[in-house]
Protein backbone atom coordinates (compact mmCIF):
# COMPACT_ATOMS: atom_id res chain seq x y z
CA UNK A 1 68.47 -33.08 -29.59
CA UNK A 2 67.43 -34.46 -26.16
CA UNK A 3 69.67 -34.94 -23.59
CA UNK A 4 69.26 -37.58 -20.25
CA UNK A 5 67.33 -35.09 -18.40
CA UNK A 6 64.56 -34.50 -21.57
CA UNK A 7 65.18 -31.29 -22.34
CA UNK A 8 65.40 -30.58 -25.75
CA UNK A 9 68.62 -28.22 -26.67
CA UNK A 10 66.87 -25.94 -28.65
CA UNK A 11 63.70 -24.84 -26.64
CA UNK A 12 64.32 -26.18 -23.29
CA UNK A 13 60.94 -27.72 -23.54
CA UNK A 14 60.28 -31.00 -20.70
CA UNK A 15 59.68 -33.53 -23.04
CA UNK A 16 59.91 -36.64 -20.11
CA UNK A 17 56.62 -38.51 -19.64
CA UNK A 18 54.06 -36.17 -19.85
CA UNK A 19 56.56 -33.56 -20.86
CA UNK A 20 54.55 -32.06 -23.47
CA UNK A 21 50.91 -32.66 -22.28
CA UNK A 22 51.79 -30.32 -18.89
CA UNK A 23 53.71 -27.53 -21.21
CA UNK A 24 50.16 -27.36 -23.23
CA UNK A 25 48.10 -27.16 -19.76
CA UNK A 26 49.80 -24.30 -18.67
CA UNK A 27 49.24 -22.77 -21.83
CA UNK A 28 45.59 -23.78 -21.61
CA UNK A 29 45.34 -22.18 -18.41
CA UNK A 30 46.85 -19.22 -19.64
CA UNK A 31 44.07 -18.91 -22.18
CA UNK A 32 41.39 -19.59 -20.27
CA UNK A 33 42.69 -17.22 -17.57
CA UNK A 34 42.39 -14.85 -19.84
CA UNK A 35 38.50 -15.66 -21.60
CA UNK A 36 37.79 -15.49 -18.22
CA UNK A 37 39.07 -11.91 -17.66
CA UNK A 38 36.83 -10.70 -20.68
CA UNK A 39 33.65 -12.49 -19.69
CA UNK A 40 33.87 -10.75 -16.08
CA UNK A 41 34.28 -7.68 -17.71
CA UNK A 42 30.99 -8.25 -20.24
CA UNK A 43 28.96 -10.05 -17.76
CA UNK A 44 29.93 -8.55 -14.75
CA UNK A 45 26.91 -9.06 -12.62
CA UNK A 46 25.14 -5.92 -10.40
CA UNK A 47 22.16 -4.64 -9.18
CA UNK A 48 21.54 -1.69 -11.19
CA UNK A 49 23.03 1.06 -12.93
CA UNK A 50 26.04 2.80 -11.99
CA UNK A 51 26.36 6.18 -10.69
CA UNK A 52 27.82 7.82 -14.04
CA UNK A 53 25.35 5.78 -16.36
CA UNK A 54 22.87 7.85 -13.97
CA UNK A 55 24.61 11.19 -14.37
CA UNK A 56 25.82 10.48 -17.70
CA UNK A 57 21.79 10.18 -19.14
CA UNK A 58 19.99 12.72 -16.90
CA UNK A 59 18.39 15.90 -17.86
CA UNK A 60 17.53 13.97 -21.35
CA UNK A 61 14.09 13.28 -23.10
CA UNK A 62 12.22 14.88 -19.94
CA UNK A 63 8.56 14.49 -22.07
CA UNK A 64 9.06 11.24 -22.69
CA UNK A 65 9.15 7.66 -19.96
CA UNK A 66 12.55 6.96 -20.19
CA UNK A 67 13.47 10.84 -19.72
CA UNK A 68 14.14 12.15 -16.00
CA UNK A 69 15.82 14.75 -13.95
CA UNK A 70 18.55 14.36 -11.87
CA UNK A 71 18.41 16.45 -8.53
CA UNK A 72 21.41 16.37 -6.23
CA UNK A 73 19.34 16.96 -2.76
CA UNK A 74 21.37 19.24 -0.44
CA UNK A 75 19.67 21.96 1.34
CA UNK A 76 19.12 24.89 -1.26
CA UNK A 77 17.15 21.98 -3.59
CA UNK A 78 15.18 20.52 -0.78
CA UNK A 79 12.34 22.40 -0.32
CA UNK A 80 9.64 21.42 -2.96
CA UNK A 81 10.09 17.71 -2.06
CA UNK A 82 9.93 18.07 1.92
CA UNK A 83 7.51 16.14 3.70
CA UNK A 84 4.20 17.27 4.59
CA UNK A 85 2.53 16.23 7.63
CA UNK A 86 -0.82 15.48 7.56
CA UNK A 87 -2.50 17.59 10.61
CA UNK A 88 -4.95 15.90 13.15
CA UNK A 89 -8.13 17.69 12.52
CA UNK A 90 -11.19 18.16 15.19
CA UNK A 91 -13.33 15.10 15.01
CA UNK A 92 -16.70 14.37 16.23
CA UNK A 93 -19.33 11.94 16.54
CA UNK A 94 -21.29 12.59 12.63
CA UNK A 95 -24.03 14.91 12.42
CA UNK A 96 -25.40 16.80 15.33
CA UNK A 97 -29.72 15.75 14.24
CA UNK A 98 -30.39 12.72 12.50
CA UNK A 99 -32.43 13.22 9.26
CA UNK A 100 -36.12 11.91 8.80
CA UNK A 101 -36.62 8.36 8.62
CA UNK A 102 -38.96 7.44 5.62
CA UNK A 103 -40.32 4.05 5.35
CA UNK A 104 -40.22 1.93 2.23
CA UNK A 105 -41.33 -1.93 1.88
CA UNK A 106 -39.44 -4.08 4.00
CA UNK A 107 -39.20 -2.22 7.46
CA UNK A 108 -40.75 -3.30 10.33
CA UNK A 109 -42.50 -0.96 13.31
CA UNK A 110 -43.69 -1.87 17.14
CA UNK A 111 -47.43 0.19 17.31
CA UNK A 112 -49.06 0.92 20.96
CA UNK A 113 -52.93 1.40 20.49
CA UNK A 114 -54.48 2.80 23.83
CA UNK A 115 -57.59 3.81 24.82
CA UNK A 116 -58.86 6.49 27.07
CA UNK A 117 -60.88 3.81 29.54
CA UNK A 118 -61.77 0.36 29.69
CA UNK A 119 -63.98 -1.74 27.87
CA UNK A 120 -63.00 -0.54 24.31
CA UNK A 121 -61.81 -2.15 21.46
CA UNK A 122 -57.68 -1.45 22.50
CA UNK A 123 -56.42 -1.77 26.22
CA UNK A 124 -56.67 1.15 28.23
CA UNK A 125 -53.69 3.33 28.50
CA UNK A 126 -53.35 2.77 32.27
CA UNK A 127 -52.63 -0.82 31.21
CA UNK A 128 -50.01 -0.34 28.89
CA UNK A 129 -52.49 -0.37 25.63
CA UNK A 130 -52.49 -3.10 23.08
CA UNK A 131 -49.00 -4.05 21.76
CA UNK A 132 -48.94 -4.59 17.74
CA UNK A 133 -45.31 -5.79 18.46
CA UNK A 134 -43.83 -6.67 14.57
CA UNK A 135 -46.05 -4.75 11.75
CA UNK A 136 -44.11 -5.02 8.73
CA UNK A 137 -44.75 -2.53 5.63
CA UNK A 138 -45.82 -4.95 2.62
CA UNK A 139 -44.52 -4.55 -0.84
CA UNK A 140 -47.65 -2.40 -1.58
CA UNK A 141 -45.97 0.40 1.20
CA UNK A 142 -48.96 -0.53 3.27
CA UNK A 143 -49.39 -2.28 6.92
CA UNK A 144 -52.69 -3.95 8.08
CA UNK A 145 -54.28 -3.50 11.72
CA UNK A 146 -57.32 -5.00 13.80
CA UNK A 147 -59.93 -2.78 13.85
CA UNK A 148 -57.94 0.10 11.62
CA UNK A 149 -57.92 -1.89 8.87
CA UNK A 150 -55.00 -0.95 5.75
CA UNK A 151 -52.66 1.98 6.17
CA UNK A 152 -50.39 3.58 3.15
CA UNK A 153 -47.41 4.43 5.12
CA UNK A 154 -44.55 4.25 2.29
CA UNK A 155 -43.09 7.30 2.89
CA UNK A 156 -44.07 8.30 6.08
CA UNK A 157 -41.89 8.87 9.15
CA UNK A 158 -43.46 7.93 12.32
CA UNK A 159 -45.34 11.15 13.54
CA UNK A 160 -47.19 10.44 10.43
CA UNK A 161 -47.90 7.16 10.94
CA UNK A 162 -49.05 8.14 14.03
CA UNK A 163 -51.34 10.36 12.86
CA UNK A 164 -52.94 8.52 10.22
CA UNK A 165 -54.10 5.67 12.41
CA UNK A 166 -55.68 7.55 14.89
CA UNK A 167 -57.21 9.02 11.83
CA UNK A 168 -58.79 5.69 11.01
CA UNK A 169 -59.77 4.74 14.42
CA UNK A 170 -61.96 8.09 14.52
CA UNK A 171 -65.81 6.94 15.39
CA UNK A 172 -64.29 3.34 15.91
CA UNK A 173 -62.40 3.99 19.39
CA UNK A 174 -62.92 6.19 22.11
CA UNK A 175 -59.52 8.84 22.72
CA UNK A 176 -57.24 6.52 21.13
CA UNK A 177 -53.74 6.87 21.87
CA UNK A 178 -50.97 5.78 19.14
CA UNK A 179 -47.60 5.59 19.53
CA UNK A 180 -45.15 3.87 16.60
CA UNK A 181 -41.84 3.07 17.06
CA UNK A 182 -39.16 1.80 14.26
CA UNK A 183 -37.62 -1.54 15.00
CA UNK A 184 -36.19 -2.37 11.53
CA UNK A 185 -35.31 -0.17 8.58
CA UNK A 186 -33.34 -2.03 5.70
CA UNK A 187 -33.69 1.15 3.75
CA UNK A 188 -32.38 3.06 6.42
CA UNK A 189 -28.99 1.16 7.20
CA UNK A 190 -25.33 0.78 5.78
CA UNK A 191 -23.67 -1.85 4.18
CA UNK A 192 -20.35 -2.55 5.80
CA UNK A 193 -18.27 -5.14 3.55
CA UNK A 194 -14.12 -5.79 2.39
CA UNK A 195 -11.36 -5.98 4.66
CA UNK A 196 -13.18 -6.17 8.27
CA UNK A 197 -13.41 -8.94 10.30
CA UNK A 198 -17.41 -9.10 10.43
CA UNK A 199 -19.31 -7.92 7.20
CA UNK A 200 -22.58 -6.53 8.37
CA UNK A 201 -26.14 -4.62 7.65
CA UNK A 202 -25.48 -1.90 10.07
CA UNK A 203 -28.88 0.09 10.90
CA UNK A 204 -28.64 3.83 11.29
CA UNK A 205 -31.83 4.12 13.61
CA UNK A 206 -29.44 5.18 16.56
CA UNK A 207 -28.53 8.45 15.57
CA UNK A 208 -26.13 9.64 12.53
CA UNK A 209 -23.28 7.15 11.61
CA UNK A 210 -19.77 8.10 10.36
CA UNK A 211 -17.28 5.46 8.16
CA UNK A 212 -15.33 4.69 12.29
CA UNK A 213 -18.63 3.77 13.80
CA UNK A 214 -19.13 1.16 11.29
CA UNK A 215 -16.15 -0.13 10.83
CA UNK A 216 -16.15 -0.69 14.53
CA UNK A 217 -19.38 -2.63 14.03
CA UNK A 218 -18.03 -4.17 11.80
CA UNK A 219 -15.38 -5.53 14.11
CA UNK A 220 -12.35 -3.54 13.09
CA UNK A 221 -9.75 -3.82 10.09
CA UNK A 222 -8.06 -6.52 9.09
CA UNK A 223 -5.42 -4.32 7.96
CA UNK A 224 -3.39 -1.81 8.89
CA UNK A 225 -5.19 1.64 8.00
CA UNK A 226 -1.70 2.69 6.08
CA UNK A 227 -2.70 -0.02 3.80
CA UNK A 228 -6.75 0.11 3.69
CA UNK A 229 -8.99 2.41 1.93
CA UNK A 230 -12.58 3.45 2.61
CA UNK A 231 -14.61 3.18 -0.71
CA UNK A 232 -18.06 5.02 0.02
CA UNK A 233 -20.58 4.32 -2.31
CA UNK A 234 -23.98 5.80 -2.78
CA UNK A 235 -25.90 5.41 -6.38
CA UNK A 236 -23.60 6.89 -9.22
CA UNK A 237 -21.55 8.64 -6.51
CA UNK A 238 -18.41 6.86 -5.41
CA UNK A 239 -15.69 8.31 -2.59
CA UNK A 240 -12.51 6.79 -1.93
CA UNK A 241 -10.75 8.17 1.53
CA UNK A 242 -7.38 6.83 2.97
CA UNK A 243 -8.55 4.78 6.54
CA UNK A 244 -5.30 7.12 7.84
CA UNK A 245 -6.75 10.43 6.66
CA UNK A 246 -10.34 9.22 7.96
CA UNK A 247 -8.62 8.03 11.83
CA UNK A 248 -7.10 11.79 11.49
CA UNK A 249 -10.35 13.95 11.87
CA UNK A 250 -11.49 12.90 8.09
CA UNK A 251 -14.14 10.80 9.34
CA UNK A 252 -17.50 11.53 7.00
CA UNK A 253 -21.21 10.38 7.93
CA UNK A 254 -22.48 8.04 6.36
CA UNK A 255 -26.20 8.32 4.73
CA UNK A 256 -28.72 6.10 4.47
CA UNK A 257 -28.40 3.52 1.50
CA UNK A 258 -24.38 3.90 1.53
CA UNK A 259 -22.43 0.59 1.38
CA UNK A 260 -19.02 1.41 3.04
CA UNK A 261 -16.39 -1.10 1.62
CA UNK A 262 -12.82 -1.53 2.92
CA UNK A 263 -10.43 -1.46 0.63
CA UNK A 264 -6.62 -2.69 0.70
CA UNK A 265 -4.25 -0.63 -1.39
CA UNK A 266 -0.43 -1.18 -0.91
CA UNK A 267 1.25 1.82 -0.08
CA UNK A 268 4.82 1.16 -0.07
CA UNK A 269 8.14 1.55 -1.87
CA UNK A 270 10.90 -0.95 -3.60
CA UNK A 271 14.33 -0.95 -1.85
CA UNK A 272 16.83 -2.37 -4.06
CA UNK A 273 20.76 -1.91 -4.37
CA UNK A 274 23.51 -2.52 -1.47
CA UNK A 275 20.81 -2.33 1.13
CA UNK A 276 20.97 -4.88 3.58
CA UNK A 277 16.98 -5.67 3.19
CA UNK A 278 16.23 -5.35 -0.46
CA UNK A 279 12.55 -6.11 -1.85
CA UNK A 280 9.44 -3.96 -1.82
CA UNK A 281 8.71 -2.95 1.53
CA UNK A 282 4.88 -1.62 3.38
CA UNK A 283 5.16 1.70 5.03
CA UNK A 284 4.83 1.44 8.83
CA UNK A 285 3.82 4.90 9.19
CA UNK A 286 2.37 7.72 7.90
CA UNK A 287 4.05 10.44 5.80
CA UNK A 288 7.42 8.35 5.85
CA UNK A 289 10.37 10.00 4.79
CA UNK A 290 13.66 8.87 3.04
CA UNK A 291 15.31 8.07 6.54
CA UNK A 292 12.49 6.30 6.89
CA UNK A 293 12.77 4.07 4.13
CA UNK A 294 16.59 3.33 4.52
CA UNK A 295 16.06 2.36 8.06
CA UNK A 296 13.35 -0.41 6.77
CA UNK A 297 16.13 -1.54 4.22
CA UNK A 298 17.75 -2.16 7.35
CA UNK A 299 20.34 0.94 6.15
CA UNK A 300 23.35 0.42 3.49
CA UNK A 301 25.06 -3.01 2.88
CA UNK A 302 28.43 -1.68 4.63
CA UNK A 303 30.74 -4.43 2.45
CA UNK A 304 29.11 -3.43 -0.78
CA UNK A 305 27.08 0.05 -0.75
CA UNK A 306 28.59 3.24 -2.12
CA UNK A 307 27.76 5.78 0.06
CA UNK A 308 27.92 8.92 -2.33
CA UNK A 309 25.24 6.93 -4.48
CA UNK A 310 21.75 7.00 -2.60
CA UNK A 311 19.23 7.63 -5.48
CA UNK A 312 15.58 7.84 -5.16
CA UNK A 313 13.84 7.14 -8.55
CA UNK A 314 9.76 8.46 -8.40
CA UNK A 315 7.27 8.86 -11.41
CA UNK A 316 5.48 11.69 -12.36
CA UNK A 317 6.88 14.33 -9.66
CA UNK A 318 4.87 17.35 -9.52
CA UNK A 319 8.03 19.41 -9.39
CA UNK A 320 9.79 18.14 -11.88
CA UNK A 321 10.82 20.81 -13.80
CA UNK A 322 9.79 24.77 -14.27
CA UNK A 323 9.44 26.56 -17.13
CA UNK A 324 9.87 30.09 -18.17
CA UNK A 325 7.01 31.66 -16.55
CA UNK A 326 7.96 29.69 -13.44
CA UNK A 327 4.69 27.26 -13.62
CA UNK A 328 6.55 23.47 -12.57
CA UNK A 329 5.16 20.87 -14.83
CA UNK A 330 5.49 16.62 -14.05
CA UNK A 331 8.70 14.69 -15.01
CA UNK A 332 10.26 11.90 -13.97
CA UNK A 333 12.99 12.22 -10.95
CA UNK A 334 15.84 10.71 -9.70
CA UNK A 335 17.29 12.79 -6.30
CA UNK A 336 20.61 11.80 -5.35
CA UNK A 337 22.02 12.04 -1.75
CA UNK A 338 25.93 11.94 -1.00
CA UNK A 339 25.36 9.95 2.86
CA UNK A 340 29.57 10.62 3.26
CA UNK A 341 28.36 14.46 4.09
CA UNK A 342 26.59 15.20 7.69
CA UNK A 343 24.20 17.52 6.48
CA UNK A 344 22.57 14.85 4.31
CA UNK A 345 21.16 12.73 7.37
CA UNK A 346 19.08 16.07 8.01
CA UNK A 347 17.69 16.41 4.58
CA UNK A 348 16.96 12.78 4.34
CA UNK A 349 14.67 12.73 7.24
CA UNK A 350 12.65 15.70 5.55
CA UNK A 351 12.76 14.50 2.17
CA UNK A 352 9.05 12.76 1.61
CA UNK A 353 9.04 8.66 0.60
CA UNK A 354 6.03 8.39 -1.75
CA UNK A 355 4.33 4.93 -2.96
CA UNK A 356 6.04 3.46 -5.44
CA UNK A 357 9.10 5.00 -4.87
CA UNK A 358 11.89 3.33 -5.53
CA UNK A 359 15.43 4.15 -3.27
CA UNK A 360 18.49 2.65 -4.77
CA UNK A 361 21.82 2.28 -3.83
CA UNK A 362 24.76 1.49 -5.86
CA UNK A 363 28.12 -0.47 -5.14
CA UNK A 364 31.08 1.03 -4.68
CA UNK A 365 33.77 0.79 -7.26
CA UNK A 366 35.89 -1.16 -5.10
CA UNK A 367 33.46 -4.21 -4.65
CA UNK A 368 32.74 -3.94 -8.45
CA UNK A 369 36.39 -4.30 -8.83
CA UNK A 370 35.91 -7.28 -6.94
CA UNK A 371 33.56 -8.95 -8.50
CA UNK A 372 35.50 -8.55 -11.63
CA UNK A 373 38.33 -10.25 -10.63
CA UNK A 374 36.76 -12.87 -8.44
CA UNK A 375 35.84 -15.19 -11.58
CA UNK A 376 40.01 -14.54 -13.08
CA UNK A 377 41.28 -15.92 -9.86
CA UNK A 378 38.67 -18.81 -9.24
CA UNK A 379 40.06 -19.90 -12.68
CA UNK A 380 43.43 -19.96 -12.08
CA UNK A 381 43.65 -21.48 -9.09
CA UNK A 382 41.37 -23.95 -10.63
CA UNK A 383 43.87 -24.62 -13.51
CA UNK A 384 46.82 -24.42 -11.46
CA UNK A 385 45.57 -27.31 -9.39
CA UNK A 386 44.94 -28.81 -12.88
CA UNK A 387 48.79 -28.18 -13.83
CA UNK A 388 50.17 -29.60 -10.29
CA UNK A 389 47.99 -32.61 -10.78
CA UNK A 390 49.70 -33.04 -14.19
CA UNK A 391 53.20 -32.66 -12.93
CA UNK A 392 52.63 -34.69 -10.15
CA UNK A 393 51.21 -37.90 -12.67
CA UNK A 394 54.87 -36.96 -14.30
CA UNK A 395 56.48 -37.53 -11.13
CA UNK A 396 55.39 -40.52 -10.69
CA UNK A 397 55.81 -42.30 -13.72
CA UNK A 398 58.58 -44.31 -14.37
């Protein structure tokens, strides 16, 4: 039965226009309220793992990649992983005599001939002598002079050079005088090439050169020396030196043949989590510790982070793990620092940040709470605006 009102007797069900159609959008909403509720919970979205999927799996499978350790940092842990500073060290200016030049096809010499008076075959030595300005050793290893004739001088420094050409001007000029000076020596130079702002041929006829002087020559770095490496190469040998170890004291000489290239390497670490900068992030100094690298992720999203769950993830740790005889062998870490206690600002400024470190930092249960009900109550509302609609469409109709 339905009385005037249309409402049935039996179920009290509104069965006026649109009676039914709003009773089954309410229990549509209802539904989908719920479906909502259970895909939050399966697809709740997040950054990361949680804190107890972290302690729950730690300490497992150490030999193998997925395997780590899990180190709570406080200060009786602390001391293998401290940072070590890298100590200026006394520098200099290279090597205190420069070795022999020898010359080889290709370099080039300025030769004085001078003779002990006037009206010889040279200018007298009063006058200057006679200028040979740009004698250049042939691919033989031999130069060619008036009146001398061919030299063999591949090989030779200068003294020798010297010597041999007042050797062949014997019986041919009266007391001469020779003096030979090196103006260009391909085969005594450095390459300078990579990331600096002027590739160049740097000749080493000035005195001993070390990797600053020609990178200066060069015209500097075009990167920042955290991020550069210097790659020293010399036949089969090879040398790779951090630019910030080298600007330290580090600073080798270079030897003739070398080709010096600048290298860039990224040096860095990932910051990912509740950190209010997340992304992989350059050190901007040297020997940065964890501090460090939290105050480049611009420190913990305050809305979202959980404090108690600062975890630094690194790869093949040293100290990883000790066995019986006390030797440590590599494993995978993950420290974790609890930021709610004082002491743990000290130990993370001397905890070291190592490339490819990774600091993460989870959400607090709270704001994962919050994220789980976010998509139930966008729903509702949603249907519930649905339902009014409905029962207003009722209203109206006549």
């Amino acid at each position: 039965m339905v009385d005037e009102n249309g409402m049935t007797a039996k179920t009290g069900e509104f069965l006026g226009v649109g009676g039914r159609h709003t009773t089954a959008l309410s229990r549509i909403a209802i539904a989908a309220a719920l479906s909502a509720g259970l895909v939050g919970c399966a697809s709740n979205p997040g950054s990361g793992p949680s804190d107890a999927a972290i302690v729950e799996n730690a300490d497992t499978k150490i030999d193998s990649i997925e395997g780590y350790r899990l180190i709570e940092l406080t200060a009786a842990t602390v001391a293998p992983y401290r940072v070590r500073t890298t100590e200026d060290r006394p520098g200099g200016s290279g090597a205190e005599t420069q070795a022999r030049v020898r010359l080889a096809p290709g370099d080039a010499m300025r030769i004085v001939i001078a003779e002990g008076r006037e009206g010889g075959l040279f200018a007298p030595l009063t006058a200057g002598g006679t200028n040979f300005p740009n004698v250049r050793v042939d691919s033989t290893g031999s130069i060619s002079l008036p009146y001398v004739g061919r030299v063999a001088v591949k090989g030779l420094d200068t003294p020798e050079v010297e010597a041999r050409v007042r050797e062949k001007l014997k019986g041919v000029s009266v007391e001469p005088q020779v003096y030979v000076e090196l103006v260009a020596n391909r085969n005594n130079s450095v390459l300078v090439s990579g990331e600096v702002k002027a590739p160049i041929r740097v000749s080493m006829l000035d005195g001993p050169m070390t990797v600053i002087d020609a990178v200066a020559k060069a015209g500097g770095l075009t990167k920042s020396p955290l991020q550069s490496d210097a790659v020293i190469r010399h036949g089969t040998s090879v040398r790779r030196i951090p630019m910030e170890r080298v600007q330290s004291g580090s600073n080798p000489t270079l030897s003739p043949g070398d080709t010096l290239t600048i290298e860039a390497r990224f040096r860095g670490f990932n910051a990912i989590g509740a950190v209010k900068q997340p992304g992989q992030l350059e050190f901007n100094k040297a020997n940065p510790t964890v501090m460090d690298g939290l105050a480049q992720a611009q420190w913990l999203n305050d809305d979202a982070a959980n404090p108690t769950g600062v975890f630094l993830f690194r790869m093949d740790e040293p100290h990883g793990y000790r066995d019986d005889t006390g030797k440590w062998h590599p494993a995978n870490m993950i420290f974790r620092i609890d930021m709610r206690k004082p002491e743990s600002l000290f130990i993370a400024q001397t905890v070291a940040l190592k490339p490819g470190d990774t600091l993460y930092v989870t959400t607090a249960p709270s704001y994962e709470w919050i994220k789980l009900i976010k998509p139930i109550a966008i729903t509702m509302t949603t249907l519930r605006t649905a339902v009014s609609l409905s029962s207003g469409v009722t209203d109206l109709a006549p």
